[in-house]
Structures are given as structure tokens and as C-alpha cells.
N, C-alpha and C. Protein backbone atom coordinates (compact mmCIF):
# COMPACT_ATOMS: atom_id res chain seq x y z
N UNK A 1 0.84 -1.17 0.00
CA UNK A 1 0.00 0.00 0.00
C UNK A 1 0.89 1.24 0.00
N UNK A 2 0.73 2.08 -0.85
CA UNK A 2 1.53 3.97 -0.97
C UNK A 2 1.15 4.37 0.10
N UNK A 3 1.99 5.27 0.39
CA UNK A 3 1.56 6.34 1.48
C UNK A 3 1.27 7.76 0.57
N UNK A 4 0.83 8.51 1.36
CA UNK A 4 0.36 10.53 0.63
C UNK A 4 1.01 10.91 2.10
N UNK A 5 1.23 12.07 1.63
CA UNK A 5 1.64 12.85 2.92
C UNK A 5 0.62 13.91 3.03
N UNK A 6 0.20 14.37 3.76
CA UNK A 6 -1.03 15.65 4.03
C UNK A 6 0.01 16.06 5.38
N UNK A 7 -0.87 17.66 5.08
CA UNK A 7 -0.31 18.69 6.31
C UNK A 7 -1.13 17.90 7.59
N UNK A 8 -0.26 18.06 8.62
CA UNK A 8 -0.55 17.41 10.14
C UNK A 8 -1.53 18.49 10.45
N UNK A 9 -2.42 18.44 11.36
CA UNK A 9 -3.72 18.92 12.19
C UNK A 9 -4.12 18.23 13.25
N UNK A 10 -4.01 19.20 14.47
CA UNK A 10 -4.43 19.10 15.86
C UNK A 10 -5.50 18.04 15.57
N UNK A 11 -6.34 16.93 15.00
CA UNK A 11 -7.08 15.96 14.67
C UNK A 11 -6.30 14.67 14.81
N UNK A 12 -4.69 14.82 14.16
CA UNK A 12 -3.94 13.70 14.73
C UNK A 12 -3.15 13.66 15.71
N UNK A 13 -3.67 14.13 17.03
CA UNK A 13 -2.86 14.32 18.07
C UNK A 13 -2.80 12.99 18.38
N UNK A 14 -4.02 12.20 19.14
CA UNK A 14 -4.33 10.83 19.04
C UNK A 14 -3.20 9.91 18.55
N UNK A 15 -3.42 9.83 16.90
CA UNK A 15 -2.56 8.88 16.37
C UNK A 15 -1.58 8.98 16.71
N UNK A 16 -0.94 10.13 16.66
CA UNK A 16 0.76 10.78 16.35
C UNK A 16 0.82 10.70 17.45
N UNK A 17 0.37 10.91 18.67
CA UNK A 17 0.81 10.06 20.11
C UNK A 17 1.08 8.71 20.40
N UNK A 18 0.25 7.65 19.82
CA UNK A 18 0.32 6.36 19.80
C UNK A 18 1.42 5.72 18.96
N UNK A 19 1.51 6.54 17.51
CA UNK A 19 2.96 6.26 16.90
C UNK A 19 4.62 6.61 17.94
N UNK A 20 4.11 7.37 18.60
CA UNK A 20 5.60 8.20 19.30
C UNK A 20 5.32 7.58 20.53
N UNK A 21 4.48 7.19 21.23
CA UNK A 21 4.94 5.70 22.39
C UNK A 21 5.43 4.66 21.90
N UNK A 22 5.18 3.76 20.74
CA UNK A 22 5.60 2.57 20.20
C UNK A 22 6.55 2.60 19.95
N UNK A 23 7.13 3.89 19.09
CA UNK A 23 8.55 4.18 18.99
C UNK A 23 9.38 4.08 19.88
N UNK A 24 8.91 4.82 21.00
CA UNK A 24 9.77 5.46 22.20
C UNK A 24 9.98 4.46 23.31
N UNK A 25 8.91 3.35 23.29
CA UNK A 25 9.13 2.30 24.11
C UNK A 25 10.45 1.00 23.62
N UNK A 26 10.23 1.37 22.63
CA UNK A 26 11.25 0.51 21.60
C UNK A 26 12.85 0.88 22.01
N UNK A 27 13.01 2.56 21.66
CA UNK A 27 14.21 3.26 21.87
C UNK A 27 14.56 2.87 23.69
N UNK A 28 13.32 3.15 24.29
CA UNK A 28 13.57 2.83 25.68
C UNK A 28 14.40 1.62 26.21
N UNK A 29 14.10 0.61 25.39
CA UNK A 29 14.58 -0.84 25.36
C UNK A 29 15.73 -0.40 25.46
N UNK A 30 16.76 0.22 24.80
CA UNK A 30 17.83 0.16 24.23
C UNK A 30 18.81 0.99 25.11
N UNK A 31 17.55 2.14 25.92
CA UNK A 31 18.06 3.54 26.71
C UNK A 31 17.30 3.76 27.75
N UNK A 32 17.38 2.73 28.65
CA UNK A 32 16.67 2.30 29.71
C UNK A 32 16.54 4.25 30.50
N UNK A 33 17.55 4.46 30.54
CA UNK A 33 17.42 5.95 31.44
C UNK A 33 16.72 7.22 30.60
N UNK A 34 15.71 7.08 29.63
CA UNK A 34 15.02 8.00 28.89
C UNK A 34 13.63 7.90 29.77
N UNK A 35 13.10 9.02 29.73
CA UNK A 35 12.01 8.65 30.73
C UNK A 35 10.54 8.11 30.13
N UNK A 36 10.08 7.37 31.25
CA UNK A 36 8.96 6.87 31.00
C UNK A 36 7.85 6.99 30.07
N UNK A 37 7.72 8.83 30.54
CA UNK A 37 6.49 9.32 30.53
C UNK A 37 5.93 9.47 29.02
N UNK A 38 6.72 9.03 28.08
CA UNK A 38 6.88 9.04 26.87
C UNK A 38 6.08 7.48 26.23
N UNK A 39 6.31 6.47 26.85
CA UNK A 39 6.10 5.36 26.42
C UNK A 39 4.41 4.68 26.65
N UNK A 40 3.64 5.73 26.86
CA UNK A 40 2.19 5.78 27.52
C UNK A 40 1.75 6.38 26.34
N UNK A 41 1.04 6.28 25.59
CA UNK A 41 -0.02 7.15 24.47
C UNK A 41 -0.54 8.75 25.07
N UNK A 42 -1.09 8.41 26.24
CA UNK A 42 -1.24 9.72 26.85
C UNK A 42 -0.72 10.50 27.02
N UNK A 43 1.06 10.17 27.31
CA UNK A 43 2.13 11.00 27.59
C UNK A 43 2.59 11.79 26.60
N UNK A 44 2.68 10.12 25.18
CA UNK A 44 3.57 10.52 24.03
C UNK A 44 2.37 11.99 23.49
N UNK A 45 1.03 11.33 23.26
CA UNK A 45 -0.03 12.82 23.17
C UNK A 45 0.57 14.03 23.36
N UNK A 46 0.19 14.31 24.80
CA UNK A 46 0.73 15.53 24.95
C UNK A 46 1.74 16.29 24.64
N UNK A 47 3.21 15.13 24.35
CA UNK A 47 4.39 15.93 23.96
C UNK A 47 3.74 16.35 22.46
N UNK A 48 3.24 15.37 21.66
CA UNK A 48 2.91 16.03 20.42
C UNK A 48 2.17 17.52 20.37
N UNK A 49 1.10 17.53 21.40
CA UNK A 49 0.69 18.82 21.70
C UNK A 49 0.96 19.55 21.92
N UNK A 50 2.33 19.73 22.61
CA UNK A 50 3.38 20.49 23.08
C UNK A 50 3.43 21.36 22.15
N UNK A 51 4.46 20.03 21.23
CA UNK A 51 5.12 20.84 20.21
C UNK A 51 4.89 21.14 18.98
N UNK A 52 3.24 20.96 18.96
CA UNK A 52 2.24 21.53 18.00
C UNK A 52 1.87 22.89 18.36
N UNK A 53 1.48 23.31 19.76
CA UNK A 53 1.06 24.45 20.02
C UNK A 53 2.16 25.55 20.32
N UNK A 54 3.46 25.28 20.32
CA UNK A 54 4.69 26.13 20.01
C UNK A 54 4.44 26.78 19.01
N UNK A 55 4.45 28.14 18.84
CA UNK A 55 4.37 28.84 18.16
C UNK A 55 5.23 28.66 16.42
N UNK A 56 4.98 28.82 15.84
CA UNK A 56 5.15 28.82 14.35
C UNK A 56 5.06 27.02 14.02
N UNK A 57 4.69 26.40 14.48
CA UNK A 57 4.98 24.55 14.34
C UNK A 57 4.27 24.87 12.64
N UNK A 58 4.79 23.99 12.25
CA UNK A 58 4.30 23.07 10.78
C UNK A 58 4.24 21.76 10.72
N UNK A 59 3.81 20.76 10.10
CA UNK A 59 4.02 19.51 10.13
C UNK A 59 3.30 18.89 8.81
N UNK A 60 3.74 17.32 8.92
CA UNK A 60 2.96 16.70 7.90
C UNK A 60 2.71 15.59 8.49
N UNK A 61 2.37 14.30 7.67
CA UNK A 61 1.52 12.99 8.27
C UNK A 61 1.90 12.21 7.72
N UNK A 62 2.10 11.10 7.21
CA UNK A 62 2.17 10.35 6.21
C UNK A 62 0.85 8.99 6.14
N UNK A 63 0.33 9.33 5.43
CA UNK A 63 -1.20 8.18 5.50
C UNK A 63 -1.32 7.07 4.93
N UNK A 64 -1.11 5.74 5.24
CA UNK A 64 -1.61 4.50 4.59
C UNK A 64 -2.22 4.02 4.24
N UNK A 65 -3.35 4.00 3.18
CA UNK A 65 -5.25 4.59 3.45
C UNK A 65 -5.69 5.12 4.38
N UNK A 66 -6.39 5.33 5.34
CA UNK A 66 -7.12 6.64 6.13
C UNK A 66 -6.07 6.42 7.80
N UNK A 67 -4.96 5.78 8.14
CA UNK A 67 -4.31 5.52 8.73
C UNK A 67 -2.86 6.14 8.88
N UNK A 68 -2.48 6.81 10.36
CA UNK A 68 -1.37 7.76 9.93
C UNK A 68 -0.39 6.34 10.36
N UNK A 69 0.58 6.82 9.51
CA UNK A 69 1.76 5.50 9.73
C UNK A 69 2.85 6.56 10.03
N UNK A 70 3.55 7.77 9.77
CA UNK A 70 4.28 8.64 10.35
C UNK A 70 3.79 10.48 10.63
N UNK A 71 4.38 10.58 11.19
CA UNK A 71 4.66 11.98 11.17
C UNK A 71 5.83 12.61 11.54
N UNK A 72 5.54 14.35 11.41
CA UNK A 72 6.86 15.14 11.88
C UNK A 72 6.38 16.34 11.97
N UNK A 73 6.95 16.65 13.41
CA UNK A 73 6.25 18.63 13.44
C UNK A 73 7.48 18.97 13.69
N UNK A 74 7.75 20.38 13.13
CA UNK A 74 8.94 20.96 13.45
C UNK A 74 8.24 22.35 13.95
N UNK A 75 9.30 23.62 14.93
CA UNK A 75 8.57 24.60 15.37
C UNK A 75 10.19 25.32 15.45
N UNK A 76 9.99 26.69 15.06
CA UNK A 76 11.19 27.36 14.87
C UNK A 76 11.93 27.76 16.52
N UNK A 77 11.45 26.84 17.10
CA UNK A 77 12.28 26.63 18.83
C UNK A 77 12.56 25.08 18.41
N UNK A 78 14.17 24.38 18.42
CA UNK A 78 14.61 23.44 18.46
C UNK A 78 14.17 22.63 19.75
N UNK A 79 13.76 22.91 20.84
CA UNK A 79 13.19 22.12 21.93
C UNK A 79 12.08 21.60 21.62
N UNK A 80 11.33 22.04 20.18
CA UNK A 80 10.20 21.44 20.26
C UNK A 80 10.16 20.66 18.91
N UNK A 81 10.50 20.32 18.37
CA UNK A 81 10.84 19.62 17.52
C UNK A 81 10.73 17.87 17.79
N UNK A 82 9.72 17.23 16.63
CA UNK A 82 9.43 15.81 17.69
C UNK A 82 9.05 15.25 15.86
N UNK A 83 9.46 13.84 15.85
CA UNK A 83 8.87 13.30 14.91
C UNK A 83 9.02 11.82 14.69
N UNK A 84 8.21 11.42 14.28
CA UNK A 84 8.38 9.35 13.72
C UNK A 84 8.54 8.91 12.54
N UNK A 85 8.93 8.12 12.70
CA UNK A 85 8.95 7.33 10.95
C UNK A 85 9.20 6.10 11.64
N UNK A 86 8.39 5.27 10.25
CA UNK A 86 7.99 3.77 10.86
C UNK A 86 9.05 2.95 10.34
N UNK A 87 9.53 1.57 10.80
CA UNK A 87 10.58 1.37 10.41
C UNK A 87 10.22 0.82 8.79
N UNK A 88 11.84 0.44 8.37
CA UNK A 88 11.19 0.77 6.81
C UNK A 88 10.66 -0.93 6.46
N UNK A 89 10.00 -1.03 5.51
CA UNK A 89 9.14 -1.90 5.44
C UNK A 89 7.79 -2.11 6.18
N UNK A 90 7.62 -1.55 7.58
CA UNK A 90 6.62 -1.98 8.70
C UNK A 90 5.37 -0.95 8.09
């Protein structure tokens, strides 16, 4: 299945949280001393919200039929800067 990329919107906070725990629990494996609070959907959420509602953010999505499989927001403050990509093939 192709992916499209569309501009990201406060609508995929949800997903783009659940992608960035799965990730982050993974990385965790590897970097036991990264914190937790990341590896919870709820947590990973909010950081996305974070660094969506930072002033100037942009982003995009990447969609697998109606399914986000990545994203990436960037915000012209480097602290807020957060993004996924799925591994390749997955």
C-alpha cells in the first residue's frame, strides 16, 4: 500500500501520540534511562501537543489509506521539535 503525505492537524494528536509511544518504548529498550512518561499514548499525546502548540509549528503525516503510519512537526524553537517514521518496510 503507498503512502500521501497531508499537512498534520491538531485531529492527529491521538494517532501521532500512539505512533511516538511505540517508537519510544522501543528506543527505551535500548536507553533504559530515557524517561517513562513518553512510552504511555497519553504521555507521548501531549508531547505532540506540546510541540504543535509552540508557536510557528508546521508539520505533515504520512497516511496509509485513512491511517497515519508517520509523522513530523517541526517549530522554529529546536526544543520542540518531535517526529516518527515507521521502520522501513513496517
Amino acid at each position: 500500500m503507498t503512502s500521501r503525505m497531508v499537512p498534520f492537524a491538531p485531529g492527529m494528536w491521538d494517532e501521532a501520540g500512539a505512533l511516538f509511544a511505540a517508537r519510544f518504548r522501543r528506543l527505551r529498550e535500548r536507553r533504559p534511562e530515557l524517561p517513562a512518561a513518553f512510552t504511555e499514548p497519553e504521555g507521548a499525546r501531549a508531547a505532540v501537543q506540546h510541540a504543535w502548540c509552540r508557536g510557528g509549528a508546521e508539520g505533515v503525516a504520512a497516511l496509509r489509506g485513512d491511517r497515519q503510519a508517520a509523522f513530523c512537526i517541526d517549530s522554529r524553537r529546536v526544543d520542540a521539535r518531535i517526529a516518527w517514521a515507521g521502520e522501513r518496510g513496517g
